[in-house]
Protein backbone atom coordinates (compact mmCIF):
# COMPACT_ATOMS: atom_id res chain seq x y z
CA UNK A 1 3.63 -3.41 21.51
CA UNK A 2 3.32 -3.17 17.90
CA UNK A 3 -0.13 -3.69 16.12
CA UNK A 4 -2.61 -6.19 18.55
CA UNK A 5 -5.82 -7.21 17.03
CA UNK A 6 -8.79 -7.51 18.94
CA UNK A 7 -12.32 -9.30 18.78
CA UNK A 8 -15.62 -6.85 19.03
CA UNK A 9 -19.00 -8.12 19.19
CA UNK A 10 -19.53 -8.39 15.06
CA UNK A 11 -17.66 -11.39 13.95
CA UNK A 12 -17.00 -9.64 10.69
CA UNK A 13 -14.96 -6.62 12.46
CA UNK A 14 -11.48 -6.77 13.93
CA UNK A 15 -10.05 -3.90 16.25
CA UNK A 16 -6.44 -3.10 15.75
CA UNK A 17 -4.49 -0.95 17.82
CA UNK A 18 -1.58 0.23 18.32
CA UNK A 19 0.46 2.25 20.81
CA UNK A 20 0.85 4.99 19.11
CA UNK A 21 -1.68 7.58 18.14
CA UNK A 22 -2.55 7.54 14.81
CA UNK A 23 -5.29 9.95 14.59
CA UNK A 24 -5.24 13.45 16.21
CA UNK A 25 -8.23 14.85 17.58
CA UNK A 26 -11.65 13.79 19.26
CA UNK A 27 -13.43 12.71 15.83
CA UNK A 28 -13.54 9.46 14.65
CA UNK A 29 -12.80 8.82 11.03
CA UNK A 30 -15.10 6.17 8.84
CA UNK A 31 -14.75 5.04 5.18
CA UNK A 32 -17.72 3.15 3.30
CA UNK A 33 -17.03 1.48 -0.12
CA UNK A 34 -16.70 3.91 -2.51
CA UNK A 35 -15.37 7.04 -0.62
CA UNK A 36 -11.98 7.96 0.28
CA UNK A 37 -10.52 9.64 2.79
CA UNK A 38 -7.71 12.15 3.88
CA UNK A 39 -5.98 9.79 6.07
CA UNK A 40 -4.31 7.74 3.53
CA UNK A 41 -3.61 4.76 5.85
CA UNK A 42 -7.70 4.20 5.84
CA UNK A 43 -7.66 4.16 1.80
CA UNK A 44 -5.25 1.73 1.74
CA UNK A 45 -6.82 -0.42 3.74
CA UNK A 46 -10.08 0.17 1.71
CA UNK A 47 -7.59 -1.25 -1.44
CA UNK A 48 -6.69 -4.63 0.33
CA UNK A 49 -9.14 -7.03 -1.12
CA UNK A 50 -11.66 -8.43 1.22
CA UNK A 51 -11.95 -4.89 3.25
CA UNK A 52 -15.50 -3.53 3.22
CA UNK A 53 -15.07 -0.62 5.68
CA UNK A 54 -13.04 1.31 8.17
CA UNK A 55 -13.51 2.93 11.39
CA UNK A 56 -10.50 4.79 13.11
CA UNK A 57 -10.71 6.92 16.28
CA UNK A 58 -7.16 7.53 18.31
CA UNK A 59 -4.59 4.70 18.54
CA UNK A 60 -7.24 2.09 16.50
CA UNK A 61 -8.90 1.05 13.85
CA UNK A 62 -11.60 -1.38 12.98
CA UNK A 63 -11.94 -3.47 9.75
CA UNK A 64 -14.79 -4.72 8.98
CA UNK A 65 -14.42 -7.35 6.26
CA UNK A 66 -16.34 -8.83 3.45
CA UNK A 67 -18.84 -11.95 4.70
CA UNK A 68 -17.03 -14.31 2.51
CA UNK A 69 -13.46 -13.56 3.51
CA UNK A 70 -11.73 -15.31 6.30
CA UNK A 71 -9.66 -13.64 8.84
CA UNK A 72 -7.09 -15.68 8.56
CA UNK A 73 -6.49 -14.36 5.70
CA UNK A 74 -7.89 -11.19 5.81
CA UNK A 75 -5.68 -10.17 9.50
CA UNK A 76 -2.22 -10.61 8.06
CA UNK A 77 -2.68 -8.13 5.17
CA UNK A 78 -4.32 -5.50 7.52
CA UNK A 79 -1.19 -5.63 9.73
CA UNK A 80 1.20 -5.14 7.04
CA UNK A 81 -0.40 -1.94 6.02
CA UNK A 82 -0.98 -0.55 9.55
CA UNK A 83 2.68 -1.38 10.00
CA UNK A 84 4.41 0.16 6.64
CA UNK A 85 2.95 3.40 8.28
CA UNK A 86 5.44 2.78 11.04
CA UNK A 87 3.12 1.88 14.11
């Protein structure tokens, strides 16, 4: 299956999931500008430029992205670090 993202109601969030799990547990996981996290596939999506927050819960994670980035060029970058951590 690999990584599949998917369109939510907010225009400036993507959903990507996978099928694998990636997070253990019933809690979900966010990360605002400016904070960090112990999941260190969240902060390095908070490094790719154009990121403004993450939300991950189970096999996903949403990105919500800055209002003047493009996902087009935002969508490609997010895969390639969901996928160097093997999902």
């Amino acid at each position: 299956m690999g990584v599949i993202a998917e369109a939510t109601p907010n225009p400036n969030a993507l959903k990507f999931t996978t099928d694998s799990l990636i997070f253990e547990g019933d809690s979900s996981i966010s990360v605002m500008p400016g904070n960090t996290s112990e999941h260190a596939i969240l902060n390095d999506l908070m490094e790719v430029n154009g990121v403004d927050n993450v939300f991950g819960y189970q096999n996903f994670i949403t990105v919500n992205k800055a209002f003047d980035v493009e996902w087009d060029e935002l969508k490609p970058k997010v895969i390639d670090v969901i996928e160097k951590y093997g999902y």
